[in-house]
N, C-alpha and C. Protein backbone atom coordinates (compact mmCIF):
# COMPACT_ATOMS: atom_id res chain seq x y z
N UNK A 1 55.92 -24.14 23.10
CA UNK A 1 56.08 -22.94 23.88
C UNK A 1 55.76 -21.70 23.04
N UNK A 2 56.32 -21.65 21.75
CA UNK A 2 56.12 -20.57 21.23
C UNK A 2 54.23 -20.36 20.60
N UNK A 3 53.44 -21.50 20.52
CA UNK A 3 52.50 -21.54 20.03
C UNK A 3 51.85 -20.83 21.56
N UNK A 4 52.20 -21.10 22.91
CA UNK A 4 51.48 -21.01 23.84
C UNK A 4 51.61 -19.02 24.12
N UNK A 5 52.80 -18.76 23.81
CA UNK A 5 53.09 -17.01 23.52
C UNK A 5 52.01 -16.74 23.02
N UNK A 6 52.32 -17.33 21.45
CA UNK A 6 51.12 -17.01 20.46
C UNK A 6 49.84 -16.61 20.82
N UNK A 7 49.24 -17.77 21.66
CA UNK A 7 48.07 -17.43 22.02
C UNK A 7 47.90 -16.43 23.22
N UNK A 8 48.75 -16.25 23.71
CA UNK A 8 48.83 -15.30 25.08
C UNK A 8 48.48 -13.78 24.49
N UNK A 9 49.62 -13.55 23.45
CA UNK A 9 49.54 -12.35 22.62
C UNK A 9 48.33 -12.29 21.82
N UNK A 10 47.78 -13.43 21.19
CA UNK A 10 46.04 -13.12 20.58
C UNK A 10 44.88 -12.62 21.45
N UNK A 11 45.60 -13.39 22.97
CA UNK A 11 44.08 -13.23 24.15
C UNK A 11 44.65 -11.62 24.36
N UNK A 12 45.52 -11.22 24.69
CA UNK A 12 45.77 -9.61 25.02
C UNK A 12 45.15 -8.73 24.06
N UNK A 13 45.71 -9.52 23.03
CA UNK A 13 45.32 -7.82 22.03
C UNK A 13 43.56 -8.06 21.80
N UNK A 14 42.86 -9.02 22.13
CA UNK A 14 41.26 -9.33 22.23
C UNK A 14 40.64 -8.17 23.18
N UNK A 15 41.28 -8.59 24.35
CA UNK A 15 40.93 -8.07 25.47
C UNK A 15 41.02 -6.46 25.75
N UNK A 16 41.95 -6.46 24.71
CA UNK A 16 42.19 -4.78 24.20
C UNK A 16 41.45 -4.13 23.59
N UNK A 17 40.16 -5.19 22.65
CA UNK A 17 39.20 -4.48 21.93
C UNK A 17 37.89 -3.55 22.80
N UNK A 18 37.68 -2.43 21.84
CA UNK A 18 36.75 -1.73 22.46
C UNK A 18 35.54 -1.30 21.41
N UNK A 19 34.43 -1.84 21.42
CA UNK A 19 33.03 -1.52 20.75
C UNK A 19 33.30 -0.32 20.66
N UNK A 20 33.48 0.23 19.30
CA UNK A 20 33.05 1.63 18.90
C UNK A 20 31.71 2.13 19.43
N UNK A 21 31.64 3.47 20.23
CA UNK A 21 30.98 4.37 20.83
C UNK A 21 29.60 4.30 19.83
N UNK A 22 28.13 4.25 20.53
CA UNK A 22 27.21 4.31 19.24
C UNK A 22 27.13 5.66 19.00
N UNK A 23 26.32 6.31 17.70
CA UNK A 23 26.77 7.56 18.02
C UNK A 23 25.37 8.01 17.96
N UNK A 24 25.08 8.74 19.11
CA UNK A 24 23.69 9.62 19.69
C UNK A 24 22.85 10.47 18.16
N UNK A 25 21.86 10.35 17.97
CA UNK A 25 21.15 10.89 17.40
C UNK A 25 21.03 12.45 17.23
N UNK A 26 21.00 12.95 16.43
CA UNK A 26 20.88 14.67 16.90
C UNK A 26 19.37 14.79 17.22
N UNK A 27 19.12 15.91 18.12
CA UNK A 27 18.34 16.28 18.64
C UNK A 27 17.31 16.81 17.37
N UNK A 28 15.78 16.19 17.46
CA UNK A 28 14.72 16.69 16.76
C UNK A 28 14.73 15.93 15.36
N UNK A 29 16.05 14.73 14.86
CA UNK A 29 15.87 13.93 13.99
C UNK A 29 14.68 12.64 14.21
N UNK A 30 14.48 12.32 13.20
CA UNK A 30 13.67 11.05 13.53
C UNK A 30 14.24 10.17 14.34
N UNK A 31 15.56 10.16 14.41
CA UNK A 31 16.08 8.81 15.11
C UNK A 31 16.03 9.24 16.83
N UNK A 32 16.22 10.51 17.01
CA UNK A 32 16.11 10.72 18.14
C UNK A 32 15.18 11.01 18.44
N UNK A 33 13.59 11.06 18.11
CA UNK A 33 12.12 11.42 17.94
C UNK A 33 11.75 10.00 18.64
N UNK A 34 12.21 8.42 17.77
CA UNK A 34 12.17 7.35 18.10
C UNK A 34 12.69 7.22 19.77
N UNK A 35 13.70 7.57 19.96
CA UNK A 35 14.16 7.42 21.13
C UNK A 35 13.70 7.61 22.18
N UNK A 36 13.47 8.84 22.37
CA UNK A 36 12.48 9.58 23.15
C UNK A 36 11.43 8.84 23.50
N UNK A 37 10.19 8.57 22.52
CA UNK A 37 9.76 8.01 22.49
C UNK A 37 9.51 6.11 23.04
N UNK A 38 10.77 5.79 22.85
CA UNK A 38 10.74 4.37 23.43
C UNK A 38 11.12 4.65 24.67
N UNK A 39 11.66 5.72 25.34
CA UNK A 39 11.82 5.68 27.06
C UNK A 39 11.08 6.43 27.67
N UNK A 40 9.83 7.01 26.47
CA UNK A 40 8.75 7.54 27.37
C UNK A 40 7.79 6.21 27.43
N UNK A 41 7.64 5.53 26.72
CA UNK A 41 6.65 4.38 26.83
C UNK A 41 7.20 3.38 27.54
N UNK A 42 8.52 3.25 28.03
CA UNK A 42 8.98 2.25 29.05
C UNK A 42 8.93 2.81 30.91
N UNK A 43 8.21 4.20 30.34
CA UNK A 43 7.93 4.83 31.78
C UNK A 43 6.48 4.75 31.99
N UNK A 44 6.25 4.15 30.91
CA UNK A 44 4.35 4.08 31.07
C UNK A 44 3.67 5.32 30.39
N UNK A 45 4.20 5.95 29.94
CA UNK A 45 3.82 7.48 28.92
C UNK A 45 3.60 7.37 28.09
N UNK A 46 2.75 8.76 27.16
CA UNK A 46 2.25 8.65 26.07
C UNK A 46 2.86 9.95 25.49
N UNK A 47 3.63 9.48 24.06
CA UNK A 47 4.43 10.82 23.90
C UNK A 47 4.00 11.16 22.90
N UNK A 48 3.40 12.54 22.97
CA UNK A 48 2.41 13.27 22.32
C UNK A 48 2.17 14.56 22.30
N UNK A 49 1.54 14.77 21.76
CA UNK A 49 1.64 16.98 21.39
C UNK A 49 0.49 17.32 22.41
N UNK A 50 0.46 18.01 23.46
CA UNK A 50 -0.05 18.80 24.51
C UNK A 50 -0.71 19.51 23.81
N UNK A 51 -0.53 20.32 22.57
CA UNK A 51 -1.28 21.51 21.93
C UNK A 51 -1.24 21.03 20.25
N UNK A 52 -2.15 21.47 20.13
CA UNK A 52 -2.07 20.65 18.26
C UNK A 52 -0.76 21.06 17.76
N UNK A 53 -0.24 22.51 17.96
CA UNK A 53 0.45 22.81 17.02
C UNK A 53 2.11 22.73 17.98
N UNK A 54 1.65 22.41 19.22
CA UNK A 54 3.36 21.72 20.11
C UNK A 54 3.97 21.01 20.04
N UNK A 55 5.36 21.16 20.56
CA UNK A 55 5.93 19.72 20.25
C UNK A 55 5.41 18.60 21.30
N UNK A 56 6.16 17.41 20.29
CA UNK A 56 6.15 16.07 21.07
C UNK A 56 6.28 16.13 21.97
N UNK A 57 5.57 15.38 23.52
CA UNK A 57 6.05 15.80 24.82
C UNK A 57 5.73 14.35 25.16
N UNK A 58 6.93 13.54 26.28
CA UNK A 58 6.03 12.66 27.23
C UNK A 58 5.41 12.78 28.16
N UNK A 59 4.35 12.54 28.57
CA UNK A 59 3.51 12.41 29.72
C UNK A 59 2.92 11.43 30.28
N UNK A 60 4.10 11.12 31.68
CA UNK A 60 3.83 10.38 32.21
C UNK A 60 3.19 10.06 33.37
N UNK A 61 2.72 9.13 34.02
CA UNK A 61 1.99 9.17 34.81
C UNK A 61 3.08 9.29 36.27
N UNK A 62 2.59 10.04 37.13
CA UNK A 62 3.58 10.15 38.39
C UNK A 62 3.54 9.08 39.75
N UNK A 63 4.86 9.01 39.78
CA UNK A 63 4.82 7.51 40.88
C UNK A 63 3.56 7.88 42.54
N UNK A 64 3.53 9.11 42.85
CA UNK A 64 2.37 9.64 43.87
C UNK A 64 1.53 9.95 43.12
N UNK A 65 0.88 9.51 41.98
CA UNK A 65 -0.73 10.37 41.76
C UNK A 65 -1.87 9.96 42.40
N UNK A 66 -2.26 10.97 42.37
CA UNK A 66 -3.35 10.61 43.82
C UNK A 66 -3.27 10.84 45.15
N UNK A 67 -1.74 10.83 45.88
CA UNK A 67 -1.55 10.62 47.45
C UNK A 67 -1.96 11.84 47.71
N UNK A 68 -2.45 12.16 48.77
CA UNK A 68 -2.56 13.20 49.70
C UNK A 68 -1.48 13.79 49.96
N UNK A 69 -1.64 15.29 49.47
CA UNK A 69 -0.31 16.13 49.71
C UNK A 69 -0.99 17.59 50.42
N UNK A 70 0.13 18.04 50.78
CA UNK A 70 0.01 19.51 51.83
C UNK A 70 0.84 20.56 51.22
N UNK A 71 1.68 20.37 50.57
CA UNK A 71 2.94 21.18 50.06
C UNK A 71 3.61 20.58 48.74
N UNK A 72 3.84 21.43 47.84
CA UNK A 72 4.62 20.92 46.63
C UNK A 72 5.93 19.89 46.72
N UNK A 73 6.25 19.69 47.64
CA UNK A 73 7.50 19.28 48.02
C UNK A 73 6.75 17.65 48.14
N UNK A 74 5.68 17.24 48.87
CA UNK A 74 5.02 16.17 49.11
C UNK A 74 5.13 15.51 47.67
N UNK A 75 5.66 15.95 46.60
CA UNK A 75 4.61 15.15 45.27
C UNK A 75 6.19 15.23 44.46
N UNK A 76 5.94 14.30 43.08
CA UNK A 76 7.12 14.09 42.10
C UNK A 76 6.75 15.26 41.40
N UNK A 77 5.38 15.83 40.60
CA UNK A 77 4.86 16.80 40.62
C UNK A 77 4.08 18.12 41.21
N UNK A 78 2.99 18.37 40.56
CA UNK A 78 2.31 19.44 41.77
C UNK A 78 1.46 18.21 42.43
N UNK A 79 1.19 19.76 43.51
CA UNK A 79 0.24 19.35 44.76
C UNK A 79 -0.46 20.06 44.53
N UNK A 80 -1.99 19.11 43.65
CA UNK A 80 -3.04 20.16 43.74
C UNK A 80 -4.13 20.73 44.65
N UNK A 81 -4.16 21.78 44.64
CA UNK A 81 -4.64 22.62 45.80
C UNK A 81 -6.72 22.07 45.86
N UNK A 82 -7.31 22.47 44.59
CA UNK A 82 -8.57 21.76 45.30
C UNK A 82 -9.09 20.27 45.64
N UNK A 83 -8.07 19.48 45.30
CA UNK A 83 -8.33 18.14 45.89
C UNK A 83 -7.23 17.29 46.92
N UNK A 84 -6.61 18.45 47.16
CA UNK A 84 -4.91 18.22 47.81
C UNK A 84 -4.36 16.71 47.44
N UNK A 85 -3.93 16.26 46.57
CA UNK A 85 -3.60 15.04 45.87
C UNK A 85 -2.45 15.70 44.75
N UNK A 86 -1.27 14.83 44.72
CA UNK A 86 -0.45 14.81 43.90
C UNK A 86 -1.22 14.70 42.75
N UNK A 87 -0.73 15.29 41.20
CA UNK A 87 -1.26 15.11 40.16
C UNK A 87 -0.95 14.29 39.89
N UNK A 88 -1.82 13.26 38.76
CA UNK A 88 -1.55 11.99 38.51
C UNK A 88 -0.69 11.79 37.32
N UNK A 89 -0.28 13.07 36.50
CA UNK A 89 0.59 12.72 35.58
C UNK A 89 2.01 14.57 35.58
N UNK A 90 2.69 14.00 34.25
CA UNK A 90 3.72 14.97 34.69
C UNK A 90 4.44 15.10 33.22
N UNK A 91 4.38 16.65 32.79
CA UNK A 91 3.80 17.44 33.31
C UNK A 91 2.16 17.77 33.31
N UNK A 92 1.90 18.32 33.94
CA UNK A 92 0.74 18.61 33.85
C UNK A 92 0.34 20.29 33.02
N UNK A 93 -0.30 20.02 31.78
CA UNK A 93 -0.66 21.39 31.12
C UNK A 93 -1.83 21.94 31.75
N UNK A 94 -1.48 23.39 31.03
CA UNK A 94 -2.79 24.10 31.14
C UNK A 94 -2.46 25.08 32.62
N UNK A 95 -3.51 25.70 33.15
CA UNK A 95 -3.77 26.62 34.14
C UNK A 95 -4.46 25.69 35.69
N UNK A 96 -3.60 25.33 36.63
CA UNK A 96 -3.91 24.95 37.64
C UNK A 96 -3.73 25.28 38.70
N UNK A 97 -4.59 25.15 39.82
CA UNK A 97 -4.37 25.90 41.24
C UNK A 97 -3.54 24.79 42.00
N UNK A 98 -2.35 25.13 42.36
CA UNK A 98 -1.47 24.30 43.01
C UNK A 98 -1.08 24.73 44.43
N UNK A 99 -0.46 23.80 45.36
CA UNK A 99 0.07 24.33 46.46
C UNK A 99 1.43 24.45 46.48
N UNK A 100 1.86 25.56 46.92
CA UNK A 100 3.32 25.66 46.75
C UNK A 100 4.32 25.28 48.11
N UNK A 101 5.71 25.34 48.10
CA UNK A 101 6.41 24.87 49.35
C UNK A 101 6.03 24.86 50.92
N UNK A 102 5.08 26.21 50.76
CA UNK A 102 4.88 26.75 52.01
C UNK A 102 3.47 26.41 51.98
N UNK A 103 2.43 25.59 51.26
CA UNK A 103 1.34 25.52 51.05
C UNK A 103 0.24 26.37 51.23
N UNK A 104 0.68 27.27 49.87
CA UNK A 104 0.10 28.31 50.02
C UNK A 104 -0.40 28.03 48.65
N UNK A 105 -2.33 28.34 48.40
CA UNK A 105 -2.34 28.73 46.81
C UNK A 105 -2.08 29.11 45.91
N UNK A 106 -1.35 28.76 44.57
CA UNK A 106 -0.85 29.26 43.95
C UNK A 106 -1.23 29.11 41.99
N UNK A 107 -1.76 29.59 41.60
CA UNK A 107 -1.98 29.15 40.10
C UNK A 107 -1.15 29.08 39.50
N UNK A 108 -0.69 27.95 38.63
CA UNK A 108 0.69 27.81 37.38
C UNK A 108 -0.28 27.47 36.32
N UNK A 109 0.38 28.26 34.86
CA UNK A 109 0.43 27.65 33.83
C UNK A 109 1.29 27.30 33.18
N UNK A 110 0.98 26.22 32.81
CA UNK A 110 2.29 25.34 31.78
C UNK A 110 1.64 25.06 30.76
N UNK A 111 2.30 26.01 29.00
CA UNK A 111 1.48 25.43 27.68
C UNK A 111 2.51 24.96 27.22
């Protein structure tokens, strides 16, 4: 009987254990550079500098690129205005003519 306690009290205090918390990377270290990185490439992205001298960015490809859109709202990204098609990736740099909520022309830049 007392061996069967015994083990009662070993399975409790087991069941009590808790995996120490991992602890998050700081922001802009290598370890969190890595990170980034492995959940931009498990989104299908390529994480990479937009401008030689920018930071690391992912860019991924968008689940509508390509569909036919009318309004910004139609797309995960923009809705570009001269081929009315969701852009195929996200974000999208540079100076582009987009359609906005009300599908109206609109130019954005994003550097």
């Amino acid at each position: 009987m007392l061996r069967i306690a015994a083990l009662f009290a070993l399975l409790a205090g087991l069941t009590n254990c808790e995996t120490p918390p991992q602890e998050a990377a700081l922001p802009g270290t290598p370890a969190a550079l890595e990170a980034e990185r492995g959940i931009c490439e498990r989104k299908g992205g390529a994480f990479t500098r937009a401008r030689s001298n920018g930071p690391l960015t992912c860019i991924a490809p968008t689940k509508d690129a390509n569909r036919a859109c009318s309004t910004d709202s139609d797309c995960e990204g923009f809705c570009l205005a001269r081929s009315r098609t969701c852009a195929p990736v996200a974000p999208l740099f540079g100076c582009n003519e987009v359609l906005t909520d009300r599908g109206t022309v609109s130019t954005i830049c994003v550097e």
